[in-house]
N, C-alpha and C. Protein backbone atom coordinates (compact mmCIF):
# COMPACT_ATOMS: atom_id res chain seq x y z
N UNK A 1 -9.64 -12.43 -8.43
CA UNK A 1 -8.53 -11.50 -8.43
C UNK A 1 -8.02 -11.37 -6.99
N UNK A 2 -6.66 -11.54 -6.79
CA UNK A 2 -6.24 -11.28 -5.42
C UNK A 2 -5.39 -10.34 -5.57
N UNK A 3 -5.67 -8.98 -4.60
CA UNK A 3 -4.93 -7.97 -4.15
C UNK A 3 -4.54 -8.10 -2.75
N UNK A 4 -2.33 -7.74 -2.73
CA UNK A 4 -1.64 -7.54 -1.51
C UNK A 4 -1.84 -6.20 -1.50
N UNK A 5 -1.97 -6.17 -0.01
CA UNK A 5 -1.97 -5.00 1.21
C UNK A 5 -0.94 -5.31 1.85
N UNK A 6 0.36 -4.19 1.45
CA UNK A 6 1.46 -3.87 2.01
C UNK A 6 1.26 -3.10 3.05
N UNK A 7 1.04 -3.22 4.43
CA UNK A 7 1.62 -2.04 5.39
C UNK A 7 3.22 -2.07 6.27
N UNK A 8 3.51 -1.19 5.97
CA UNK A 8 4.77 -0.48 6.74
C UNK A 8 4.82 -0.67 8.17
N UNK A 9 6.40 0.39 8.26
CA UNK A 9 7.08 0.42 9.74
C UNK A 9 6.01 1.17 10.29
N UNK A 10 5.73 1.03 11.81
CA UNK A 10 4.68 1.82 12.57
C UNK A 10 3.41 1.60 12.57
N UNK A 11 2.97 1.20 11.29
CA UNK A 11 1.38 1.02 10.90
C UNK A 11 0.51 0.09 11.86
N UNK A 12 1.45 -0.66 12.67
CA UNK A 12 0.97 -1.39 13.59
C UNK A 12 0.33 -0.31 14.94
N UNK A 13 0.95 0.53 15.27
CA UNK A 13 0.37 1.48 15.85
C UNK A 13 -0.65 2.45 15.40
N UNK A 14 -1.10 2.40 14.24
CA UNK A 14 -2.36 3.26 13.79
C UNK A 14 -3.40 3.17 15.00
N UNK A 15 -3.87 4.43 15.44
CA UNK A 15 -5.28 4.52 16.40
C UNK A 15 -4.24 5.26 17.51
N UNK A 16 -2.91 4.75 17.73
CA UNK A 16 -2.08 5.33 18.78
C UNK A 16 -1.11 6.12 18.09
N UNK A 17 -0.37 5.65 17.30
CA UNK A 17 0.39 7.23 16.99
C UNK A 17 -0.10 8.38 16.22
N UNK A 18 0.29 9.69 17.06
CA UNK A 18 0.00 10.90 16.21
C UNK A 18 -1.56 11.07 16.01
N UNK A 19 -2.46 10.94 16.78
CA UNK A 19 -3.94 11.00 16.32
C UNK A 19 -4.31 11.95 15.39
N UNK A 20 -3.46 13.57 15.53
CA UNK A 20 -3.75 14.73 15.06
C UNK A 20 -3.13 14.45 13.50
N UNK A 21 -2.56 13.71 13.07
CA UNK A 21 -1.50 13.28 11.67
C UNK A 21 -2.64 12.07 11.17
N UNK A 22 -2.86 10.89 11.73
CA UNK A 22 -3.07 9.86 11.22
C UNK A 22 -4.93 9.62 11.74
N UNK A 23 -5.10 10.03 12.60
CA UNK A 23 -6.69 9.89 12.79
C UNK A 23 -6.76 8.77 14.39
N UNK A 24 -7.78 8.31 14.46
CA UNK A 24 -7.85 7.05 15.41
C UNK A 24 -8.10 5.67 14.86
N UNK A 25 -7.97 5.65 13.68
CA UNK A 25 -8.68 4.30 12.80
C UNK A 25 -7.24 3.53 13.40
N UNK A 26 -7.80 2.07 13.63
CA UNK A 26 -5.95 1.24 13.58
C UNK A 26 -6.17 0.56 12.55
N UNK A 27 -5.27 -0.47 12.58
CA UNK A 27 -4.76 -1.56 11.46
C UNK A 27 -5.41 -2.35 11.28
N UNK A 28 -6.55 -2.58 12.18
CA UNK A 28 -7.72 -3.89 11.85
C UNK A 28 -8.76 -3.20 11.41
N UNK A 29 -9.03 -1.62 11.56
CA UNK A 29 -10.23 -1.13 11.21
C UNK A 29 -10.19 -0.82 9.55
N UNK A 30 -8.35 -0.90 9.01
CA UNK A 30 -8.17 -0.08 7.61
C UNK A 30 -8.32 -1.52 6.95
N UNK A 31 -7.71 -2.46 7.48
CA UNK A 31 -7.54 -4.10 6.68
C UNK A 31 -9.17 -4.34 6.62
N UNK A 32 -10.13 -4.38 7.51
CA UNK A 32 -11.66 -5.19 7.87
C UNK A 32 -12.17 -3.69 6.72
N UNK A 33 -11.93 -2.53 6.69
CA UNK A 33 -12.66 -1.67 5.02
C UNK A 33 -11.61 -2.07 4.08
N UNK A 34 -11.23 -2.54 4.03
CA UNK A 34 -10.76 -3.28 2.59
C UNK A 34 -11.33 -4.52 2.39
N UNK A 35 -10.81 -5.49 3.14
CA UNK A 35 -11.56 -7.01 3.24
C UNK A 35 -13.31 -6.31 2.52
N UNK A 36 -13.99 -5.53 3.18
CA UNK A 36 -15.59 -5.57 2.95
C UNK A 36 -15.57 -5.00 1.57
N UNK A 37 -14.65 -3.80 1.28
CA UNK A 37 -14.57 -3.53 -0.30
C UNK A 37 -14.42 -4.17 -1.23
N UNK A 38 -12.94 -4.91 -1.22
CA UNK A 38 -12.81 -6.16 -1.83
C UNK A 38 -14.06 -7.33 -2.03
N UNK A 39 -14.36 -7.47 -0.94
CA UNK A 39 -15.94 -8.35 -0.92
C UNK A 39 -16.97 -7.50 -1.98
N UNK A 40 -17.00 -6.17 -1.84
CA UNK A 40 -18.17 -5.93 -2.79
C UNK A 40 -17.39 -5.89 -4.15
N UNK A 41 -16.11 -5.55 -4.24
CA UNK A 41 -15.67 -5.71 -5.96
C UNK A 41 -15.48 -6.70 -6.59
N UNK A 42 -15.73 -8.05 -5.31
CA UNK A 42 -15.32 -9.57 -6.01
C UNK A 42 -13.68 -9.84 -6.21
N UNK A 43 -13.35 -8.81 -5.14
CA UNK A 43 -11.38 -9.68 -4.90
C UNK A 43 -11.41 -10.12 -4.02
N UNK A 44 -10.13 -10.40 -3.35
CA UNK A 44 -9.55 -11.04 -2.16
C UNK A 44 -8.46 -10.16 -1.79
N UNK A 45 -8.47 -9.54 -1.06
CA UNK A 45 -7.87 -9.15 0.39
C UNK A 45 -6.68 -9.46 0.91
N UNK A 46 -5.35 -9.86 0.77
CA UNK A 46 -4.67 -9.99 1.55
C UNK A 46 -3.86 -8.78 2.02
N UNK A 47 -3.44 -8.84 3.77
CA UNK A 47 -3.18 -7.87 4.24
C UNK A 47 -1.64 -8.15 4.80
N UNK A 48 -0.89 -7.49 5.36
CA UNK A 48 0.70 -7.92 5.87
C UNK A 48 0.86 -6.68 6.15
N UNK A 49 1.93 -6.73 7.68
CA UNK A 49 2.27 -5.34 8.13
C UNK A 49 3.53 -5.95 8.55
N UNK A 50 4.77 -5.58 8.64
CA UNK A 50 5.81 -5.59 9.23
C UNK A 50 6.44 -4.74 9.85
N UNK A 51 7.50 -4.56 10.79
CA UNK A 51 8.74 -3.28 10.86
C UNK A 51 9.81 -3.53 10.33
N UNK A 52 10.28 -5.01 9.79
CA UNK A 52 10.81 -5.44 9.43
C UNK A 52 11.20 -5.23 8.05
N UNK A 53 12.46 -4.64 7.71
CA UNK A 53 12.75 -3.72 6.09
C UNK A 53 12.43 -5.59 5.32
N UNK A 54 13.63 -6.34 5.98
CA UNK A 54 13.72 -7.56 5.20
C UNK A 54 12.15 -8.28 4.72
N UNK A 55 11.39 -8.35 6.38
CA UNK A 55 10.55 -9.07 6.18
C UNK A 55 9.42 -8.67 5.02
N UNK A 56 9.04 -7.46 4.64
CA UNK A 56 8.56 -6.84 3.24
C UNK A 56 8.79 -7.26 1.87
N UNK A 57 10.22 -7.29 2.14
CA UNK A 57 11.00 -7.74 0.92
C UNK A 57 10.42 -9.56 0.63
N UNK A 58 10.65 -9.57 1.58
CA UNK A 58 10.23 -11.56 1.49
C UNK A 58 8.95 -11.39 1.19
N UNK A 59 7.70 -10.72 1.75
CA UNK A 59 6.57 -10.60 1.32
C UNK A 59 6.40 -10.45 0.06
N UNK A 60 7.14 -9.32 -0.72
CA UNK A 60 6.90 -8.75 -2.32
C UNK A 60 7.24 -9.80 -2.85
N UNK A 61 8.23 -10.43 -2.72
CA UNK A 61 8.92 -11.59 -3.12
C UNK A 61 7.53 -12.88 -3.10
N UNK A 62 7.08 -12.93 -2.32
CA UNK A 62 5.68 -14.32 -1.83
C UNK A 62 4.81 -13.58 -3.22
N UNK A 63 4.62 -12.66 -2.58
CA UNK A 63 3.44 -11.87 -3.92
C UNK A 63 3.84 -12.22 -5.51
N UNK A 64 5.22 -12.25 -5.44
CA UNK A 64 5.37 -12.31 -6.91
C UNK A 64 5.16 -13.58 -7.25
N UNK A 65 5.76 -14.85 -6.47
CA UNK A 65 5.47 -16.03 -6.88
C UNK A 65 4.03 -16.67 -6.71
N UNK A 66 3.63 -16.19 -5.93
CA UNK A 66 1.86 -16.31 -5.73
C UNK A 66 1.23 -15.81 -7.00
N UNK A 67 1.68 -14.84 -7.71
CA UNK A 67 0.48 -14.67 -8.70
C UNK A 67 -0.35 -13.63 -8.26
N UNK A 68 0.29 -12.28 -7.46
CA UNK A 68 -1.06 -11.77 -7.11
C UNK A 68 -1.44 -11.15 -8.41
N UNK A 69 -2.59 -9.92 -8.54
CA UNK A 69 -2.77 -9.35 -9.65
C UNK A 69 -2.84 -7.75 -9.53
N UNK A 70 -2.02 -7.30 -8.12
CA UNK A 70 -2.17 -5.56 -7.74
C UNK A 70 -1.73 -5.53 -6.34
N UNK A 71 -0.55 -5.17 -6.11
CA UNK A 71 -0.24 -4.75 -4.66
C UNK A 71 -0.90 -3.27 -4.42
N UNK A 72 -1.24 -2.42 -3.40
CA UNK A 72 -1.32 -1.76 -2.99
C UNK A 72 0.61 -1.43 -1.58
N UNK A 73 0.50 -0.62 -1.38
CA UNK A 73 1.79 -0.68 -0.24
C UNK A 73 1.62 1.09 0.73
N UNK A 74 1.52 0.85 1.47
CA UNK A 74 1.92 2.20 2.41
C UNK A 74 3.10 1.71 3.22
N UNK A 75 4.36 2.08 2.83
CA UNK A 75 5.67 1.65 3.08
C UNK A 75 5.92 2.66 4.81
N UNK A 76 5.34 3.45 4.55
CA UNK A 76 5.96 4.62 5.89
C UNK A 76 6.72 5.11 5.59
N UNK A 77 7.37 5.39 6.88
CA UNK A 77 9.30 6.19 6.39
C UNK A 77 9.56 5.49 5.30
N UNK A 78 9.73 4.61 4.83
CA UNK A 78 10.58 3.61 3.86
C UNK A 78 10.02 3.76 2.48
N UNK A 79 9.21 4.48 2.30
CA UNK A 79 9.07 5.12 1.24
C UNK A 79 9.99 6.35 0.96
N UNK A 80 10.52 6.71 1.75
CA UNK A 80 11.35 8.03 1.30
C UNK A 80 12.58 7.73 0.92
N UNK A 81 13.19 6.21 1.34
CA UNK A 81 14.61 5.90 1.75
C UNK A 81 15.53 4.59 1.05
N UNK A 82 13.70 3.30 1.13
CA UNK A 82 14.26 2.27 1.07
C UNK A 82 14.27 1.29 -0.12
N UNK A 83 15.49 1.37 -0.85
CA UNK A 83 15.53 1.29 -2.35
C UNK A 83 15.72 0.15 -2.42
N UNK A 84 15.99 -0.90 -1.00
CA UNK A 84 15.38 -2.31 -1.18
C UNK A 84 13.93 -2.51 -1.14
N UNK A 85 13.28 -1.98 -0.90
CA UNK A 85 11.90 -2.42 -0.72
C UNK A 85 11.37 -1.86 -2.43
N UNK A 86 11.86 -0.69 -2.98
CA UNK A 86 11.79 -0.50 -4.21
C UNK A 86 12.69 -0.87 -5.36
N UNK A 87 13.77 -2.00 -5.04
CA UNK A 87 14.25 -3.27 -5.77
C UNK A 87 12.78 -4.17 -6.00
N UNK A 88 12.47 -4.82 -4.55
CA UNK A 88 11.95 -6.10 -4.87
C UNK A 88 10.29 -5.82 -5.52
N UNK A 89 9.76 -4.09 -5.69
CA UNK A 89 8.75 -3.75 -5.82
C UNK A 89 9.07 -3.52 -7.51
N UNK A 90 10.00 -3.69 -7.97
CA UNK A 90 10.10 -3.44 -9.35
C UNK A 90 10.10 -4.75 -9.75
N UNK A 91 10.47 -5.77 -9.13
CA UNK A 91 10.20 -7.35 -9.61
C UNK A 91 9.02 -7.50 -9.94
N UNK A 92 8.03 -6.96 -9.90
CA UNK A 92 6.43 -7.49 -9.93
C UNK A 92 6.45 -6.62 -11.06
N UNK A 93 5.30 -7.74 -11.90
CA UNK A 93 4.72 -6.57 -13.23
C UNK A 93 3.58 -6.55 -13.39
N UNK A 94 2.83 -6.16 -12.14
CA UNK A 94 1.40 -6.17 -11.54
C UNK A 94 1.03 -4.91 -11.22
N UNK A 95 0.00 -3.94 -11.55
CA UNK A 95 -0.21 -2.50 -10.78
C UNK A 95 0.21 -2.66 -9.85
N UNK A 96 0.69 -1.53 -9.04
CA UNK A 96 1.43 -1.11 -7.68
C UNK A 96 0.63 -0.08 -7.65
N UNK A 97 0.03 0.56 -6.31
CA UNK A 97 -0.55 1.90 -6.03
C UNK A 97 -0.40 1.96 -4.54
N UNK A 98 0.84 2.91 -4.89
CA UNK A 98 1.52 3.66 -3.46
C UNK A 98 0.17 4.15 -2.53
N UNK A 99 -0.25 4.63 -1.37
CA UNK A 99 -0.92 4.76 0.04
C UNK A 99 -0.14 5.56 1.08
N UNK A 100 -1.19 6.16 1.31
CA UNK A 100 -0.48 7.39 1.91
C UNK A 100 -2.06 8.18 3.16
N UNK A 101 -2.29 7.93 4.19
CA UNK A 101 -3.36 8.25 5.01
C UNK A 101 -2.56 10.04 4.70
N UNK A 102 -1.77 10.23 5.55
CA UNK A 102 -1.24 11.86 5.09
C UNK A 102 -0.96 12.16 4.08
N UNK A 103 -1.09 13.63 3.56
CA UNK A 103 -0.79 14.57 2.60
C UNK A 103 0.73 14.57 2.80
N UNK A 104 1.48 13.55 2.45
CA UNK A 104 3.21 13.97 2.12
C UNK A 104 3.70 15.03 1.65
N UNK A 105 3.03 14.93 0.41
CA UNK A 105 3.69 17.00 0.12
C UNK A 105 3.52 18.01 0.84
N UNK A 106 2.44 17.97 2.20
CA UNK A 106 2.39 18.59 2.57
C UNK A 106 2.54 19.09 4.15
N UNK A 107 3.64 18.06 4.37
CA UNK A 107 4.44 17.83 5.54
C UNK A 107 5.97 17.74 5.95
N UNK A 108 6.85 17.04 6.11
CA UNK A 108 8.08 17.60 6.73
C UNK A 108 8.91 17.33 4.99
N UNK A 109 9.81 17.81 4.50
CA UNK A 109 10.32 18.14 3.29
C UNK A 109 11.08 16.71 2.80
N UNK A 110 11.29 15.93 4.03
CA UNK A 110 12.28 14.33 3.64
C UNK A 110 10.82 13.57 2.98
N UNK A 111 9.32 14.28 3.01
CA UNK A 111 8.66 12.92 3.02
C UNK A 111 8.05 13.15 1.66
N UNK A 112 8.22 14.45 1.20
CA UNK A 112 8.10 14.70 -0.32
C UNK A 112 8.62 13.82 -1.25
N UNK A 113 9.46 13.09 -1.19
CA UNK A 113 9.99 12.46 -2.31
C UNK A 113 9.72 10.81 -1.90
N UNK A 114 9.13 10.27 -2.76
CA UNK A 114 8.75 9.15 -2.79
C UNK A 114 10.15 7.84 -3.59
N UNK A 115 10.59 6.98 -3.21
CA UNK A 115 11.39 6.23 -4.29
C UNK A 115 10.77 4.71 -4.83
N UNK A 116 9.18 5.07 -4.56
CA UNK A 116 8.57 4.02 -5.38
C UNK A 116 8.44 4.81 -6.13
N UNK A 117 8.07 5.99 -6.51
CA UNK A 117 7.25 7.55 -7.63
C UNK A 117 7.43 6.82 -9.18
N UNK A 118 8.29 5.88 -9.34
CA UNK A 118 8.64 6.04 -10.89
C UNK A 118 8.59 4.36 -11.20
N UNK A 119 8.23 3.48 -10.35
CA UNK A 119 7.95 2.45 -10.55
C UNK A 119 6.22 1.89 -10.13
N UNK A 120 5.53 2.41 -9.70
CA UNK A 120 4.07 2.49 -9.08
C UNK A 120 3.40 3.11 -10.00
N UNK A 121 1.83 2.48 -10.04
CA UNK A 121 1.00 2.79 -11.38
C UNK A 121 0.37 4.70 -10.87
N UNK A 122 0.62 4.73 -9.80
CA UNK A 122 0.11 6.02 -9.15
C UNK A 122 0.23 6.16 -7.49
N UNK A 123 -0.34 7.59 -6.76
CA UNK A 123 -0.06 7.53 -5.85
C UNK A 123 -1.29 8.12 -5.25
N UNK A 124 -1.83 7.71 -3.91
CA UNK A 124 -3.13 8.59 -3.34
C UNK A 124 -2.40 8.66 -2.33
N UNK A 125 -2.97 10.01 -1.81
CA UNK A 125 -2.45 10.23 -0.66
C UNK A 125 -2.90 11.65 -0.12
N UNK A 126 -3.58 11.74 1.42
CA UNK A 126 -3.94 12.64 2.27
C UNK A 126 -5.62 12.78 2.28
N UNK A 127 -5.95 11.27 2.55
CA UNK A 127 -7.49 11.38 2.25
C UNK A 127 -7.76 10.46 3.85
N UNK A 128 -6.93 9.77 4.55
CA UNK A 128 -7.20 9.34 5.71
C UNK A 128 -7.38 8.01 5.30
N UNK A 129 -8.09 6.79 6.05
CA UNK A 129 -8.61 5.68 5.61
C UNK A 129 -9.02 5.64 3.66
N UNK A 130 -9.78 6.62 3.54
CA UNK A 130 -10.37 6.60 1.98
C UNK A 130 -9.50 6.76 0.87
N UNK A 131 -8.18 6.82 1.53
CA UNK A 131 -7.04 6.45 0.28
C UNK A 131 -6.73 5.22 0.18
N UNK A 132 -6.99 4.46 1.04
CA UNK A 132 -6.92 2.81 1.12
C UNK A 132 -7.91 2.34 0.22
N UNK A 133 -9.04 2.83 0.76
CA UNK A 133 -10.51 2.45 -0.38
C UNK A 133 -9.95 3.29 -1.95
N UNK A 134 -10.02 4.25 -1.87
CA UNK A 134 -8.99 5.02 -3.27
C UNK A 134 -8.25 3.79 -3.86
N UNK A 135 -7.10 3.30 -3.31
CA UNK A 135 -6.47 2.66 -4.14
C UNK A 135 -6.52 1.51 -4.59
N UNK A 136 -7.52 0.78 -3.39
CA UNK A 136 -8.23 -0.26 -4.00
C UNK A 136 -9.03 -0.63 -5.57
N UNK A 137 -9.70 0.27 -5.61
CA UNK A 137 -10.18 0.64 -6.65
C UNK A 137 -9.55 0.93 -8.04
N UNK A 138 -8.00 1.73 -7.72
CA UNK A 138 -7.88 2.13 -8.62
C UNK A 138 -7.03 0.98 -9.01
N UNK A 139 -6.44 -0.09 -7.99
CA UNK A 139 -5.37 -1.11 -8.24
C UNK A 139 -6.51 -2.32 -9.27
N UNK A 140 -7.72 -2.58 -8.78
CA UNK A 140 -8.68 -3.36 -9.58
C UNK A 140 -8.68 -3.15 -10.57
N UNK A 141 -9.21 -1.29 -10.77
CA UNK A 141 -9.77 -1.01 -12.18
C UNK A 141 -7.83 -1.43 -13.06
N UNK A 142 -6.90 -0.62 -12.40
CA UNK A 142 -6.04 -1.14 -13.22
C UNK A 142 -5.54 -2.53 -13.79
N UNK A 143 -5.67 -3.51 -12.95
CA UNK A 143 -5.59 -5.11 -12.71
C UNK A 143 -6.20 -5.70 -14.25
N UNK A 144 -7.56 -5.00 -13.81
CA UNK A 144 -8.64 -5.89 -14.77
C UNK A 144 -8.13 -5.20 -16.64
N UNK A 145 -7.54 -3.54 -16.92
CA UNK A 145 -7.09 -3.82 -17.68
C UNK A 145 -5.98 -4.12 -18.69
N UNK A 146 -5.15 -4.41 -17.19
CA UNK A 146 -3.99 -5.38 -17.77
C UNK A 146 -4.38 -6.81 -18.13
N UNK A 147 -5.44 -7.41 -17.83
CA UNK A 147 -5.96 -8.79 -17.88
C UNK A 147 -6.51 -8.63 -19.37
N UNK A 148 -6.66 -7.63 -19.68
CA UNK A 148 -7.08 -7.43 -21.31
C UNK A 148 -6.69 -7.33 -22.16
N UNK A 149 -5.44 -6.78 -21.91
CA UNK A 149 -4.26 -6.83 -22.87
C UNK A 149 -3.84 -7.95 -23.46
C-alpha cells in the first residue's frame, strides 16, 4: 500500500516558525515518524512539500496516475482558500485525510473553514506531530476498506 504525504506553503519552515503555534518538530522529524509508522503498518511513505499552489496540483495529479491508495495533505493557508488544490483533490477516489498540527477552530476565524471539509474522508487536527500519526492510521484503516469493497 502506498500513502502520499501532502505538505503545504510554510511547512518547510516547521521547527522555525511560530514555536508557541506549531512546536519545534521540522519537516524531516514529521516525514522520518511517518516513514517508521508506515514501516510498522507495512505501507510506503511518500512525502512532498511545496510553496508552490501549482506545484501540489501536479503532485495530486502524479498521485492519481501512480495509483496511490490514501493521500494524507496539510495544505496550510491553502486550505482555507485554494479551490485549485481542492479541484485536483477531488480527482482522486482514494481516502483523503485532511492534517492539521493546530486546533483551526480554535484560532484566527479565516482558518475555521476548511474547502477540502466536503471532499476528504475526515479531518484531525490540534494534536501536534500525532495528528500526522492520527491520520496515518486512519488513511490505512480507510484504504484497506475500500480494497474490500
Amino acid at each position: 500500500m502506498n500513502i502520499l504525504m501532502l505538505h503545504g506553503i510554510n511547512h518547510n519552515m516547521f521547527g522555525k516558525r511560530d514555536p508557541l503555534q506549531y512546536g519545534t518538530v521540522t519537516l524531516a522529524d514529521i516525514d522520518q515518524q511517518l516513514h517508521d509508522l508506515g514501516h510498522e503498518l507495512g505501507v510506503a511513505v511518500t512525502s512532498f512539500q511545496t510553496n508552490c499552489e501549482g506545484a501540489m496540483c501536479d503532485r495530486i495529479h502524479q498521485g492519481y496516475a501512480d495509483g496511490v491508495d490514501a493521500v494524507l495533505i496539510n495544505a496550510g493557508a491553502w486550505t482555507h482558500y485554494s479551490y485549485g488544490i481542492r479541484d485536483a483533490l477531488a480527482i482522486l477516489t482514494v481516502p483523503i485525510v485532511e492534517v492539521h498540527m493546530s486546533n483551526i477552530h480554535a484560532r484566527e476565524v479565516f482558518r475555521h473553514t476548511s474547502v477540502f471539509a466536503d471532499i476528504v474522508k475526515g479531518q484531525i487536527a490540534g494534536f501536534g506531530v500525532d495528528s500526522y500519526l492520527l491520520a496515518l492510521r486512519a488513511a490505512v484503516s480507510a484504504a484497506k476498506t475500500l480494497q474490500k469493497t
